[in-house]
C-alpha atoms as a PDB file:
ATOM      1  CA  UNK A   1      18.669   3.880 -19.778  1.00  0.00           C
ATOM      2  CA  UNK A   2      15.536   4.900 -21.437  1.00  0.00           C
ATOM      3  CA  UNK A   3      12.425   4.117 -19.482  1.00  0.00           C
ATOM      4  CA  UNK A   4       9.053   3.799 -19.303  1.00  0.00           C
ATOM      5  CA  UNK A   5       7.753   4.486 -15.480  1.00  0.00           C
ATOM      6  CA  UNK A   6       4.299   3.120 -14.792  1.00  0.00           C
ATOM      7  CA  UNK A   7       3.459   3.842 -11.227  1.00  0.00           C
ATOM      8  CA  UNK A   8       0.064   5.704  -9.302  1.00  0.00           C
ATOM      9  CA  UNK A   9       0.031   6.007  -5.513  1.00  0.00           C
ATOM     10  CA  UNK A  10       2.622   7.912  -3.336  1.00  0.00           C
ATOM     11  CA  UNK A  11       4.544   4.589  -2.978  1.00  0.00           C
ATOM     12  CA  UNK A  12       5.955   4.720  -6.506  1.00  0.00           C
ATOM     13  CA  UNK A  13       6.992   8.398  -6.157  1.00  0.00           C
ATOM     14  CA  UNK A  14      10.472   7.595  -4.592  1.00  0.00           C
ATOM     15  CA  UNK A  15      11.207   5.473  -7.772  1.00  0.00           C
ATOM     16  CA  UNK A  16      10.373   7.731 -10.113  1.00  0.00           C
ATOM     17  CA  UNK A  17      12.576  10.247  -8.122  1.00  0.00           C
ATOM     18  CA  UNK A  18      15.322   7.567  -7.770  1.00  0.00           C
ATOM     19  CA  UNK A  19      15.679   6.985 -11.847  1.00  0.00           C
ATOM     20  CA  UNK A  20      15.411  10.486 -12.065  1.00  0.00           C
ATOM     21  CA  UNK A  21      18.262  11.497  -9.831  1.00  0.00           C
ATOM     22  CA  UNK A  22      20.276   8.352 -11.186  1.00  0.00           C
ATOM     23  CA  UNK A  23      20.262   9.836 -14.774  1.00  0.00           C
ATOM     24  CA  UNK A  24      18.368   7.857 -16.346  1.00  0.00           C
ATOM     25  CA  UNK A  25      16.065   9.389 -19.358  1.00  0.00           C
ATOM     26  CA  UNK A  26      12.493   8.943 -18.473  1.00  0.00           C
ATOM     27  CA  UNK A  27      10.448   8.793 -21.563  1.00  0.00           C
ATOM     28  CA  UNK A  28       6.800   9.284 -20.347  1.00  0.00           C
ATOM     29  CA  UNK A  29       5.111   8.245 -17.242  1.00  0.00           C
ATOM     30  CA  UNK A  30       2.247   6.401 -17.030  1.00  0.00           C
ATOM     31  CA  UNK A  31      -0.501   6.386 -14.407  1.00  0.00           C
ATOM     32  CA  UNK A  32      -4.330   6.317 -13.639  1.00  0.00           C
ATOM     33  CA  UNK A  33      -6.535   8.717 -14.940  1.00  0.00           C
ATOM     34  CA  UNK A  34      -7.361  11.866 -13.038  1.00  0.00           C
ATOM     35  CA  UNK A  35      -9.872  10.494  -9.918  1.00  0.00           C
ATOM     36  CA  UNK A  36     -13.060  12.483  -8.674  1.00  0.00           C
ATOM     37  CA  UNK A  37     -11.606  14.906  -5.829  1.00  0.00           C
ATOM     38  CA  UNK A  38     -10.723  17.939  -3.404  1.00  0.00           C
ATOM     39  CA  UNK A  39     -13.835  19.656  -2.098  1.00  0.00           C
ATOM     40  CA  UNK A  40     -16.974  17.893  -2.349  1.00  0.00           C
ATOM     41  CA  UNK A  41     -15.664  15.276  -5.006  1.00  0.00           C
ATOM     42  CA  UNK A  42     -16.401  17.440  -7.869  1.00  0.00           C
ATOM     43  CA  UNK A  43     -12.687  18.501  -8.739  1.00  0.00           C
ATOM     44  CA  UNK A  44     -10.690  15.458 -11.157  1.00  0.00           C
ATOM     45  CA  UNK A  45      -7.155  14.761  -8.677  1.00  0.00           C
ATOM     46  CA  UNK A  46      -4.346  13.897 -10.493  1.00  0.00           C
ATOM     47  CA  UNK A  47      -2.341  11.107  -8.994  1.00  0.00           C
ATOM     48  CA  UNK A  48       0.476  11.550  -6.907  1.00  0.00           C
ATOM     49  CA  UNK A  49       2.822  10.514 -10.025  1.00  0.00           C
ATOM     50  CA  UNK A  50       1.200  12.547 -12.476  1.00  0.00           C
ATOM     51  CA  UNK A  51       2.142  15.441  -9.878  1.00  0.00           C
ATOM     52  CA  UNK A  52       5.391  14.476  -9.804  1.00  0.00           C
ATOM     53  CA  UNK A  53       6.149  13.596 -13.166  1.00  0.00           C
ATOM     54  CA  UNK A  54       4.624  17.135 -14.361  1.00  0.00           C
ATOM     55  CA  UNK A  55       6.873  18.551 -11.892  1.00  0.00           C
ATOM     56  CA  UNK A  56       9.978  17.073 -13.028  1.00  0.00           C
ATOM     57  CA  UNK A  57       8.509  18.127 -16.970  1.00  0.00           C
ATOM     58  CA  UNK A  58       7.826  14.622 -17.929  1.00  0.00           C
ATOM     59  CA  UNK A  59       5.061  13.538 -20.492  1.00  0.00           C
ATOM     60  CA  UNK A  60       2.252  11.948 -18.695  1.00  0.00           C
ATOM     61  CA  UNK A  61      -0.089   9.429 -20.026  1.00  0.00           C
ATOM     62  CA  UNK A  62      -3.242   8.341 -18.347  1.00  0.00           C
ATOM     63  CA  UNK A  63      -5.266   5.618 -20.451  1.00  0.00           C
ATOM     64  CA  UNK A  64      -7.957   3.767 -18.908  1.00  0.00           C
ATOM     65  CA  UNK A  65      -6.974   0.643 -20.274  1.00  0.00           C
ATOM     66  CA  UNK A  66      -3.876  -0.753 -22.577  1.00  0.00           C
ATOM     67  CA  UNK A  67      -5.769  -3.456 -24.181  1.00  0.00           C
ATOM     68  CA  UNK A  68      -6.793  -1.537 -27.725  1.00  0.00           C
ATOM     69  CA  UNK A  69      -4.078  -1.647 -30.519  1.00  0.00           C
ATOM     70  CA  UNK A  70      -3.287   2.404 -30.617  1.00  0.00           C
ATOM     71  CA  UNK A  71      -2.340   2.642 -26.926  1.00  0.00           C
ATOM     72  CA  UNK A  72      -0.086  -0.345 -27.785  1.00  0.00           C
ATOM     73  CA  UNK A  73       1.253   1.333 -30.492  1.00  0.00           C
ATOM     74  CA  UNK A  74       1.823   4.438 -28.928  1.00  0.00           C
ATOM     75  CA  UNK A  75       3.848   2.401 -26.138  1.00  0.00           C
ATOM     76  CA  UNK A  76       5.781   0.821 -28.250  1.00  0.00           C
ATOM     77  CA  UNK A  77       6.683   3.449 -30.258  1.00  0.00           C
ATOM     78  CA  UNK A  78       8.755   4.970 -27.166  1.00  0.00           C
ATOM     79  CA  UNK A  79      11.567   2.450 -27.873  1.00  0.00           C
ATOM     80  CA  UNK A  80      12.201   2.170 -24.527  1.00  0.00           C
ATOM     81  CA  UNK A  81      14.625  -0.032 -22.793  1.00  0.00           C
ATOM     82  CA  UNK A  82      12.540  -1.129 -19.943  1.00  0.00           C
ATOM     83  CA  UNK A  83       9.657  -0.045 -18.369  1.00  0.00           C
ATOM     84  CA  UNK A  84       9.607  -0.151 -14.812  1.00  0.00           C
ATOM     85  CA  UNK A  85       6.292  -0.293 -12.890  1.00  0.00           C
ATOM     86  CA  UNK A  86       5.335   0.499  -9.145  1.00  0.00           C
ATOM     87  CA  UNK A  87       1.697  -0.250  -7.610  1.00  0.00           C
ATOM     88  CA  UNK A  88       0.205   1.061 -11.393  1.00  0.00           C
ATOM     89  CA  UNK A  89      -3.221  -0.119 -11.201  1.00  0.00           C
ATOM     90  CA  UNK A  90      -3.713  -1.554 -14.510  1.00  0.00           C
ATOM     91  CA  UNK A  91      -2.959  -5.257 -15.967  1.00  0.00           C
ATOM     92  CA  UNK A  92      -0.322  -4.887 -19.122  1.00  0.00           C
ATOM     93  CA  UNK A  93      -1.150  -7.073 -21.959  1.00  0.00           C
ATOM     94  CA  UNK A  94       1.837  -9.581 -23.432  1.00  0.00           C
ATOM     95  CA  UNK A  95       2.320  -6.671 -26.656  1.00  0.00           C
ATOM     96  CA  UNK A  96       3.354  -3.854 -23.605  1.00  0.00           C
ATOM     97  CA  UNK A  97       5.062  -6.546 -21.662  1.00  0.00           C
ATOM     98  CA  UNK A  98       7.250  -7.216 -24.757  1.00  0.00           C
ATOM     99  CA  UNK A  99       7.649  -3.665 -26.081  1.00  0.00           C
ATOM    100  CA  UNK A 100      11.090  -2.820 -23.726  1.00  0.00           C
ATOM    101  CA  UNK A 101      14.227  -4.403 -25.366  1.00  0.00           C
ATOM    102  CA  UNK A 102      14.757  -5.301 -21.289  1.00  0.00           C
ATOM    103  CA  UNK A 103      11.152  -5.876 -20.784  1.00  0.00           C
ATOM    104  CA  UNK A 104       8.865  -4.920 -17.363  1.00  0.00           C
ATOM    105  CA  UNK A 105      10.687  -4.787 -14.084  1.00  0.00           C
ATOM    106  CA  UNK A 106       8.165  -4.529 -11.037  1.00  0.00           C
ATOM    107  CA  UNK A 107       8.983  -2.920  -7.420  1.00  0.00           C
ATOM    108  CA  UNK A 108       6.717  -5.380  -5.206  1.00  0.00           C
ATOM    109  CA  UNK A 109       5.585  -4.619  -1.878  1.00  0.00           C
ATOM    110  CA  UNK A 110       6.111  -8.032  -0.457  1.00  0.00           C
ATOM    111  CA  UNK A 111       8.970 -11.102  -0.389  1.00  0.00           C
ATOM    112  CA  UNK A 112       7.569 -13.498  -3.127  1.00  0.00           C
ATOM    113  CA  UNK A 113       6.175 -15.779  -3.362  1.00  0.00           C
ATOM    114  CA  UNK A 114       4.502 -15.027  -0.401  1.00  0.00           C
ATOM    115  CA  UNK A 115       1.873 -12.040  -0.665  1.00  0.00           C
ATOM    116  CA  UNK A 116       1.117 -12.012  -4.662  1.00  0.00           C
ATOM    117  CA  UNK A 117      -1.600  -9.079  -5.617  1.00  0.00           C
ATOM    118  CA  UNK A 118      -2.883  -6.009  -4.790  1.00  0.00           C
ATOM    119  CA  UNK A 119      -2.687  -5.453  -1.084  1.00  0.00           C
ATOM    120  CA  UNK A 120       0.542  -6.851   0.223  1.00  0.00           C
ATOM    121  CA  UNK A 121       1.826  -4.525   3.254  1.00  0.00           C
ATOM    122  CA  UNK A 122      -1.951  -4.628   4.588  1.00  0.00           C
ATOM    123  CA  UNK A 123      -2.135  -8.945   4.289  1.00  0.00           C
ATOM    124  CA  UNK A 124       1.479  -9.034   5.760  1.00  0.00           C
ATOM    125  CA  UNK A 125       0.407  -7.130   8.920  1.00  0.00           C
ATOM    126  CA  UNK A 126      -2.825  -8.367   9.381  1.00  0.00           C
ATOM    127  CA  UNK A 127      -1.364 -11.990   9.427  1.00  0.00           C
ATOM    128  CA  UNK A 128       1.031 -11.297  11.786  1.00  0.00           C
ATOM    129  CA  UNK A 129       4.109 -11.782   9.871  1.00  0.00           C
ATOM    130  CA  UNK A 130       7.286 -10.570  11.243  1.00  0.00           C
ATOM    131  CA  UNK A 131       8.896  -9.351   8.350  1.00  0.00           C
ATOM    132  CA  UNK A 132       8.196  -8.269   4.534  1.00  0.00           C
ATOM    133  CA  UNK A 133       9.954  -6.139   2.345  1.00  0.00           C
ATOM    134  CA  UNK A 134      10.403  -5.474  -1.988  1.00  0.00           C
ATOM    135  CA  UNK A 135      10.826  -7.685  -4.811  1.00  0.00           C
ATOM    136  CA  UNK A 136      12.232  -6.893  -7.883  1.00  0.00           C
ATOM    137  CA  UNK A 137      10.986  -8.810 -10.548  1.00  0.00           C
ATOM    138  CA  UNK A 138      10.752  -9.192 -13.971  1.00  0.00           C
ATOM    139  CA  UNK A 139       7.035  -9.023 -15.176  1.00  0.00           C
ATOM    140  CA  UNK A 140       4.960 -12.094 -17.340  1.00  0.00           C
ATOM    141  CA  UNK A 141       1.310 -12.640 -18.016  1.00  0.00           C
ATOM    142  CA  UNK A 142       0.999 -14.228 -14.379  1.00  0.00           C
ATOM    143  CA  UNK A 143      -0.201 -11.798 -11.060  1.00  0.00           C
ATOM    144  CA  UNK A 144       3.132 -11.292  -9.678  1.00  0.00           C
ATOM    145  CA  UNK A 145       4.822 -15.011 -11.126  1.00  0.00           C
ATOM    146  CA  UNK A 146       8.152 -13.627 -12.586  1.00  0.00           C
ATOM    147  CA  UNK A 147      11.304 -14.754 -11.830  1.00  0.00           C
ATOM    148  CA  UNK A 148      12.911 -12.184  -8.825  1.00  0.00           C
ATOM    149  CA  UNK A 149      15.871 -10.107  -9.661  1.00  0.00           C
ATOM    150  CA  UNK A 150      16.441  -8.432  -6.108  1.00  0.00           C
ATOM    151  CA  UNK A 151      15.285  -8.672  -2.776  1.00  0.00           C
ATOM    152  CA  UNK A 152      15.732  -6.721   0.577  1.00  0.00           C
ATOM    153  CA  UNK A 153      13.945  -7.288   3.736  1.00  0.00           C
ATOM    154  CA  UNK A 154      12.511  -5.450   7.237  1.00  0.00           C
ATOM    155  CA  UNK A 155      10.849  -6.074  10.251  1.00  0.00           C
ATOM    156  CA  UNK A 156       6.982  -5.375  10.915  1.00  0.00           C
ATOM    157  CA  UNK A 157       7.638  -4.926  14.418  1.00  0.00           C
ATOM    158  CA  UNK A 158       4.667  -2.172  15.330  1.00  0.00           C
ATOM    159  CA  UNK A 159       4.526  -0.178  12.114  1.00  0.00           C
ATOM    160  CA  UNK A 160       1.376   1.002  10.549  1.00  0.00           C
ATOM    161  CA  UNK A 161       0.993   0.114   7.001  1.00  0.00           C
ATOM    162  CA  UNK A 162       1.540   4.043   6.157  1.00  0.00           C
ATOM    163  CA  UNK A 163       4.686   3.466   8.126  1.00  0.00           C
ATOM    164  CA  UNK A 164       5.665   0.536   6.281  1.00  0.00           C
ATOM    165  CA  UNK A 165       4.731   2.135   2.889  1.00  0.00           C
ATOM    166  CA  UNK A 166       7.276   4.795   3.387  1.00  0.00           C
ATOM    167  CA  UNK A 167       9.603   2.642   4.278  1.00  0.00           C
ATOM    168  CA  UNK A 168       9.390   0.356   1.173  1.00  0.00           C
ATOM    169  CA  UNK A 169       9.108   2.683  -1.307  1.00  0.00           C
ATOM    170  CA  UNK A 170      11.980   4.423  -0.453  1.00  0.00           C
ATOM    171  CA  UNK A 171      14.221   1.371   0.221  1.00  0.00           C
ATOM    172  CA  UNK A 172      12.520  -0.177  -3.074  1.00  0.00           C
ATOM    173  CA  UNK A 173      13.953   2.815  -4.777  1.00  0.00           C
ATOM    174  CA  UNK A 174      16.933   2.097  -3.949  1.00  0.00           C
ATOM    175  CA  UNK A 175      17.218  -1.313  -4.823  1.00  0.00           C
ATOM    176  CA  UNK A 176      15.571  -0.835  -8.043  1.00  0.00           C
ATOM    177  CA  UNK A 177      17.959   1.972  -9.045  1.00  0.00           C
ATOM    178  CA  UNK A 178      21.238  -0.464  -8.231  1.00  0.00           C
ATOM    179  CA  UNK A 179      19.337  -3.202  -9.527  1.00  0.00           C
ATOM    180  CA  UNK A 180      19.170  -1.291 -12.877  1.00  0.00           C
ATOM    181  CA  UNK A 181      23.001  -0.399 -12.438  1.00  0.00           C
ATOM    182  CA  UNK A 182      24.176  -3.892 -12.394  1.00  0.00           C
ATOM    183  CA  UNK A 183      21.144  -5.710 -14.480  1.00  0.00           C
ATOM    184  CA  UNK A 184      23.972  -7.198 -16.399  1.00  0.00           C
ATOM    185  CA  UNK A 185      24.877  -9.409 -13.550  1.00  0.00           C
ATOM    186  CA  UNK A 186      21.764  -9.741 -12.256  1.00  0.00           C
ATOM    187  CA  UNK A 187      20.604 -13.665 -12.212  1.00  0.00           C
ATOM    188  CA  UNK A 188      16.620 -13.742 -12.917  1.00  0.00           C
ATOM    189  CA  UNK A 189      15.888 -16.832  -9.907  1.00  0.00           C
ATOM    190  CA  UNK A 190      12.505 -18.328  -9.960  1.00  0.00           C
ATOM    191  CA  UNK A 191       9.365 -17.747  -7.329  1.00  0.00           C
ATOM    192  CA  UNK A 192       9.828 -21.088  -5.258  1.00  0.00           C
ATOM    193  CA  UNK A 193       6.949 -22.954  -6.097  1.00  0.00           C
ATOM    194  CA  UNK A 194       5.619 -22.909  -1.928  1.00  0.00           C
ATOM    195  CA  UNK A 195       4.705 -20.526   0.373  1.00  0.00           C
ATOM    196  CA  UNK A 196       2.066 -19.050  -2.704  1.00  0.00           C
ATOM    197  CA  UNK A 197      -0.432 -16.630  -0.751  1.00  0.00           C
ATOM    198  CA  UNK A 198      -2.461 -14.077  -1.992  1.00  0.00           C
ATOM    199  CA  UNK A 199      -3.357 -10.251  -1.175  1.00  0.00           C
ATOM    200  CA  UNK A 200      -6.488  -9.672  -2.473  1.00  0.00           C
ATOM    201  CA  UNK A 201      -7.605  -6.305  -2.612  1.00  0.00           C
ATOM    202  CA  UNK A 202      -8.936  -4.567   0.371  1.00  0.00           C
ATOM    203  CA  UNK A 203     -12.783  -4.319   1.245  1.00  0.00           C
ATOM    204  CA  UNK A 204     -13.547  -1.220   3.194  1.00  0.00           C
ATOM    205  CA  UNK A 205     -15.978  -3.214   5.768  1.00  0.00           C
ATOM    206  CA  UNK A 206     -12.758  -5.260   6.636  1.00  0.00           C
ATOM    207  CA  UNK A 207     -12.123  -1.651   8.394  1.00  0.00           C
ATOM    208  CA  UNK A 208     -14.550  -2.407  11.279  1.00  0.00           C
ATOM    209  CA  UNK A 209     -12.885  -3.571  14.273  1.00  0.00           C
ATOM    210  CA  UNK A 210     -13.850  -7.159  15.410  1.00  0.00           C
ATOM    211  CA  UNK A 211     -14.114  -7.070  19.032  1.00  0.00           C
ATOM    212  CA  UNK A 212     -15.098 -10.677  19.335  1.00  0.00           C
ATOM    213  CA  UNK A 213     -11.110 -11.783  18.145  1.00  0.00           C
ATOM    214  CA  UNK A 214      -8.167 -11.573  20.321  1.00  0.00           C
ATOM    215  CA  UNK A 215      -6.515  -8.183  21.232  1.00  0.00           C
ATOM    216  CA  UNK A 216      -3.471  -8.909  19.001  1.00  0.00           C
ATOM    217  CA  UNK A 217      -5.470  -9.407  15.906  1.00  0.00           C
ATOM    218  CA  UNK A 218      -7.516  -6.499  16.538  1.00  0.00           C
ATOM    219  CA  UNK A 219      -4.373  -4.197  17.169  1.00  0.00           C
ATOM    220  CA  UNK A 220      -2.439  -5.720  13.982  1.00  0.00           C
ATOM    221  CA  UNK A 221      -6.495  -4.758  11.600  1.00  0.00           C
ATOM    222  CA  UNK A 222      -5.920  -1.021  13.530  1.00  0.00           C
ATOM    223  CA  UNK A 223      -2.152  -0.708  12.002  1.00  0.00           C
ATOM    224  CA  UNK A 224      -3.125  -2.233   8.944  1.00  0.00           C
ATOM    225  CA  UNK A 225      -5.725   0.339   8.248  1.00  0.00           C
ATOM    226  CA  UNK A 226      -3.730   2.971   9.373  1.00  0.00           C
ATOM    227  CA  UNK A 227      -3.919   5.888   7.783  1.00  0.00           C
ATOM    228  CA  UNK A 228      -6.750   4.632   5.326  1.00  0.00           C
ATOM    229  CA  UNK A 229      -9.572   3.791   5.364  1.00  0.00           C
ATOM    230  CA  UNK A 230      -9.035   3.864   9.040  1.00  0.00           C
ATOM    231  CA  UNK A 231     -10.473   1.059  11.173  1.00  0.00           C
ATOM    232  CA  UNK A 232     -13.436   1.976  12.657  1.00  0.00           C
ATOM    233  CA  UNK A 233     -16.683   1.398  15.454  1.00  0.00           C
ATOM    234  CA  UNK A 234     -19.676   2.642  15.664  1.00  0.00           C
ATOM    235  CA  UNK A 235     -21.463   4.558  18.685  1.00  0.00           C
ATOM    236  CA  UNK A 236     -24.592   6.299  18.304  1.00  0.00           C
ATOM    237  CA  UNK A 237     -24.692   6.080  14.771  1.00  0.00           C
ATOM    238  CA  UNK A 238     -21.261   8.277  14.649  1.00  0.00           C
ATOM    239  CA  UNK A 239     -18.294   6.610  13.007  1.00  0.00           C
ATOM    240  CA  UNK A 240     -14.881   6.614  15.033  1.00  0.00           C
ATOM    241  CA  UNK A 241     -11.562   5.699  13.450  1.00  0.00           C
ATOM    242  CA  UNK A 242      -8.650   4.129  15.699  1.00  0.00           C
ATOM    243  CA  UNK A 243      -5.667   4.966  14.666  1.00  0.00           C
ATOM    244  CA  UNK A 244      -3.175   3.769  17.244  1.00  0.00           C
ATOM    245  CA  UNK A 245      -4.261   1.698  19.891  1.00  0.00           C
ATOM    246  CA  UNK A 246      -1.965  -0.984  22.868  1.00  0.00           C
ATOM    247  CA  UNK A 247      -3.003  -4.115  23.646  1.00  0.00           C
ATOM    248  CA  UNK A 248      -3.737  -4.507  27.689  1.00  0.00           C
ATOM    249  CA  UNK A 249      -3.783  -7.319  29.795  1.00  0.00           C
ATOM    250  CA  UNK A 250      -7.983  -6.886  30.942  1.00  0.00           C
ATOM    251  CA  UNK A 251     -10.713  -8.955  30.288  1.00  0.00           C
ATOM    252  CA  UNK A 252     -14.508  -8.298  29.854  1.00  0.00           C
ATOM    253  CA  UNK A 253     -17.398  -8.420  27.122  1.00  0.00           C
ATOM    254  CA  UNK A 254     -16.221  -8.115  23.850  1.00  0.00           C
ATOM    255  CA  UNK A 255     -16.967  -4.640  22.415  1.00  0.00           C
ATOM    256  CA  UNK A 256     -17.739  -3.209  25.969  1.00  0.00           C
ATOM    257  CA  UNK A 257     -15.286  -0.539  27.409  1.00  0.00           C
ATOM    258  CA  UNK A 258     -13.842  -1.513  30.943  1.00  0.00           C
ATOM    259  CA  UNK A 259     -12.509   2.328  31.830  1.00  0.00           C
ATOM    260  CA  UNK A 260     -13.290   5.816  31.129  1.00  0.00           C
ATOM    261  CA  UNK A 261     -10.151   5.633  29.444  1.00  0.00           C
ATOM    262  CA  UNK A 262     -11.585   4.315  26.472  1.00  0.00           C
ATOM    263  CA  UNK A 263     -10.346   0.597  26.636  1.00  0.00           C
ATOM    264  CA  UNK A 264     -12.225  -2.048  25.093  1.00  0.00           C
ATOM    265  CA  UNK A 265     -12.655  -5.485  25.820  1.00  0.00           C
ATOM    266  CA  UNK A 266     -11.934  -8.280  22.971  1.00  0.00           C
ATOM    267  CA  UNK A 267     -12.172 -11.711  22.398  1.00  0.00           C
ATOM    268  CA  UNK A 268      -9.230 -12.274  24.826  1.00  0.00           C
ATOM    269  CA  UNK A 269      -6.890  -9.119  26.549  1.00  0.00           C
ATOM    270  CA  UNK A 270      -9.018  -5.811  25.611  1.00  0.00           C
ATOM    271  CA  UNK A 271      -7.484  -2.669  23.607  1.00  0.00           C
ATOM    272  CA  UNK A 272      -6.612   0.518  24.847  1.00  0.00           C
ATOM    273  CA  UNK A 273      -7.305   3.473  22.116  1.00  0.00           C
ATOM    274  CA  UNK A 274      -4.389   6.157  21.715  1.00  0.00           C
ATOM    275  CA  UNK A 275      -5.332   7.848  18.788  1.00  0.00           C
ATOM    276  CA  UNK A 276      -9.007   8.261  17.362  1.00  0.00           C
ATOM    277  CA  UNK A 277     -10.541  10.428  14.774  1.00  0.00           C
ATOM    278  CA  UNK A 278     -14.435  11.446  14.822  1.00  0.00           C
ATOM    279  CA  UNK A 279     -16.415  11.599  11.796  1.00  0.00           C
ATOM    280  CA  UNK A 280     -15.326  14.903  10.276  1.00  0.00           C
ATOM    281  CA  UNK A 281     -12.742  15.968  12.749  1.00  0.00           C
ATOM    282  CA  UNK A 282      -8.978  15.953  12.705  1.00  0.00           C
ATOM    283  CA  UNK A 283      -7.245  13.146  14.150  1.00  0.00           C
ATOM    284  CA  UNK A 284      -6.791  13.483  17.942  1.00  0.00           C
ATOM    285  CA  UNK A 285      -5.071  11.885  20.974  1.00  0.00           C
ATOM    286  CA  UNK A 286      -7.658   9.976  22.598  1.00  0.00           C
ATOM    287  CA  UNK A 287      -7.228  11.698  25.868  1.00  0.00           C
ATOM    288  CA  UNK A 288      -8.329  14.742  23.956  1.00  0.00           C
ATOM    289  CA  UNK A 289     -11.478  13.650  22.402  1.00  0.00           C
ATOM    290  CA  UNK A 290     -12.851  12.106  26.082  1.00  0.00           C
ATOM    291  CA  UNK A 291     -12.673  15.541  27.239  1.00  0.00           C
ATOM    292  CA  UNK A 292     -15.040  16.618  24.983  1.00  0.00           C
ATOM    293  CA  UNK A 293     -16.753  13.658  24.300  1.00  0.00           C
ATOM    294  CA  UNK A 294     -16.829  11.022  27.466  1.00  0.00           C
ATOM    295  CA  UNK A 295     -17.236   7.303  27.060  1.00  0.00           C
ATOM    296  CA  UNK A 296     -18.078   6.116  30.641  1.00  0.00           C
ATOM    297  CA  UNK A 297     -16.901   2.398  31.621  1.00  0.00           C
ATOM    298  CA  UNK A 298     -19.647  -0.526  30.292  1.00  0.00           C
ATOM    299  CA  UNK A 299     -20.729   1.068  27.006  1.00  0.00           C
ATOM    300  CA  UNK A 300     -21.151  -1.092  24.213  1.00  0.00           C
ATOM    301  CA  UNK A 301     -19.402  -0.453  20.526  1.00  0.00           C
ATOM    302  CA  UNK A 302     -20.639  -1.059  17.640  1.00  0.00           C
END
């Protein structure tokens, strides 16, 4: 087919990779603009599909919005077959959205309806859910309201949502890519009209750990942070980010650590860290950073 790929993050890499290695012509690929980067924040970063699609010697386009006629225009003018689109980062107006003979296909991070919007594989984890996995769906005006082509699913079980990001993409590649194979006899089935939730984008002071909740929920907002922004306390003004940490059967002051060992004490059951990073410093076993840096038993957190 000829397509249109519209993806940013690493996440949509594997697809673009996937259509790629399927055959499939890949007419341009479109992602965000160049970000503020590298040392200090002066250098522009090109996204990790603009990397790849320059790679691969694909035509890269990075508008900061599709709303004004020309961009539409120049979309259209592609004559593509279907544009496929992976965690882009930008809304598409009803003229892009009709522009593929086939239309918009979407790789979603989530089993719809359940988990609509921009932060799916964090909301999934921080509610506890047991499993998630990809959508494939074919795109309308709504936030993630189109009728499903495809599903697969997986288990949460313990994985960090860099874990499960990995995981998805890839296995979303996959699906999309046979998806695309047998679209023919693909059935568009609509979202059920219960179970709606939403995953609203994510606030970077949702990062700091709540001490005062239960050891579960503070163990699921350390994997669901995990690798960024990192969830985080405070102690003498020095930001720490916990990166792995195992619930433990102890009790005492929320926010207060009950060992040398750098367990903490929650609303109910207390958390012992495994992995930390200090402000500036590579990420470390914890074990490593108390030799350098003790935290005696009965210090508070911030």
């Amino acid at each position: 087919m000829r397509i249109v790929f519209m993806g940013t993050p690493d996440f949509a890499v594997p697809a673009l990779v996937a259509l790629v290695e399927a055959g499939h012509e890949i007419l341009a690929a479109y992602t965000q603009p160049p970000r503020p980067g590298g040392r200090r924040g002066k250098e522009l970063t090109p996204s990790p599909v603009h990397k790849e699609a320059e790679l691969r010697g694909i035509a890269v386009r990075h508008p900061p919005s599709l709303k004004g006629p020309e961009e539409q225009a120049a979309f259209a003018a592609l004559e593509a077959d279907v544009a496929v689109v992976a965690a882009y980062g930008l809304i598409l107006p009803r003229a892009v959205l009709d522009a593929p003979r086939l239309g918009c296909l979407n790789i979603h991070a989530s089993i719809l309806p359940r988990w609509r919007g921009a932060a799916p594989i964090q909301r999934a984890i921080l509610a506890g859910d047991p499993t998630t996995g990809i959508t494939i769906m074919q795109m309308e005006a709504g936030l993630d309201t189109g009728p499903m082509l495809a599903t697969l699913r997986t288990t949460i079980d313990r994985k960090t949502a860099g874990e499960l990001t990995a995981e998805l993409a890839d296995r979303g590649a996959q699906l999309l890519v046979g998806t695309l194979r047998d679209l023919a006899v693909h059935r568009p089935v609509r979202q059920p009209e219960e179970g709606v939730t939403y995953a609203s984008k994510i606030d970077k002071a949702e990062a700091r750990l709540d001490f005062t909740r239960s050891a579960e929920e503070v163990e699921r907002q350390v994997r669901a942070f995990a690798p960024t922004p990192g969830a985080f306390f405070e102690l003498e003004g020095e930001r720490y980010k916990v990166l792995a940490a195992d619930p433990a059967d102890l009790e005492g002051a929320p926010g207060t650590t009950l060992d040398d060992r750098l367990t903490i004490a929650c609303g109910s059951g207390a958390l012992r860290v495994t992995r930390i990073q200090r402000a500036g410093k590579p990420a470390m076993a914890a074990g490593e950073l108390l030799r350098g840096r003790p935290i005696a038993a009965g210090t508070t957190l911030g």
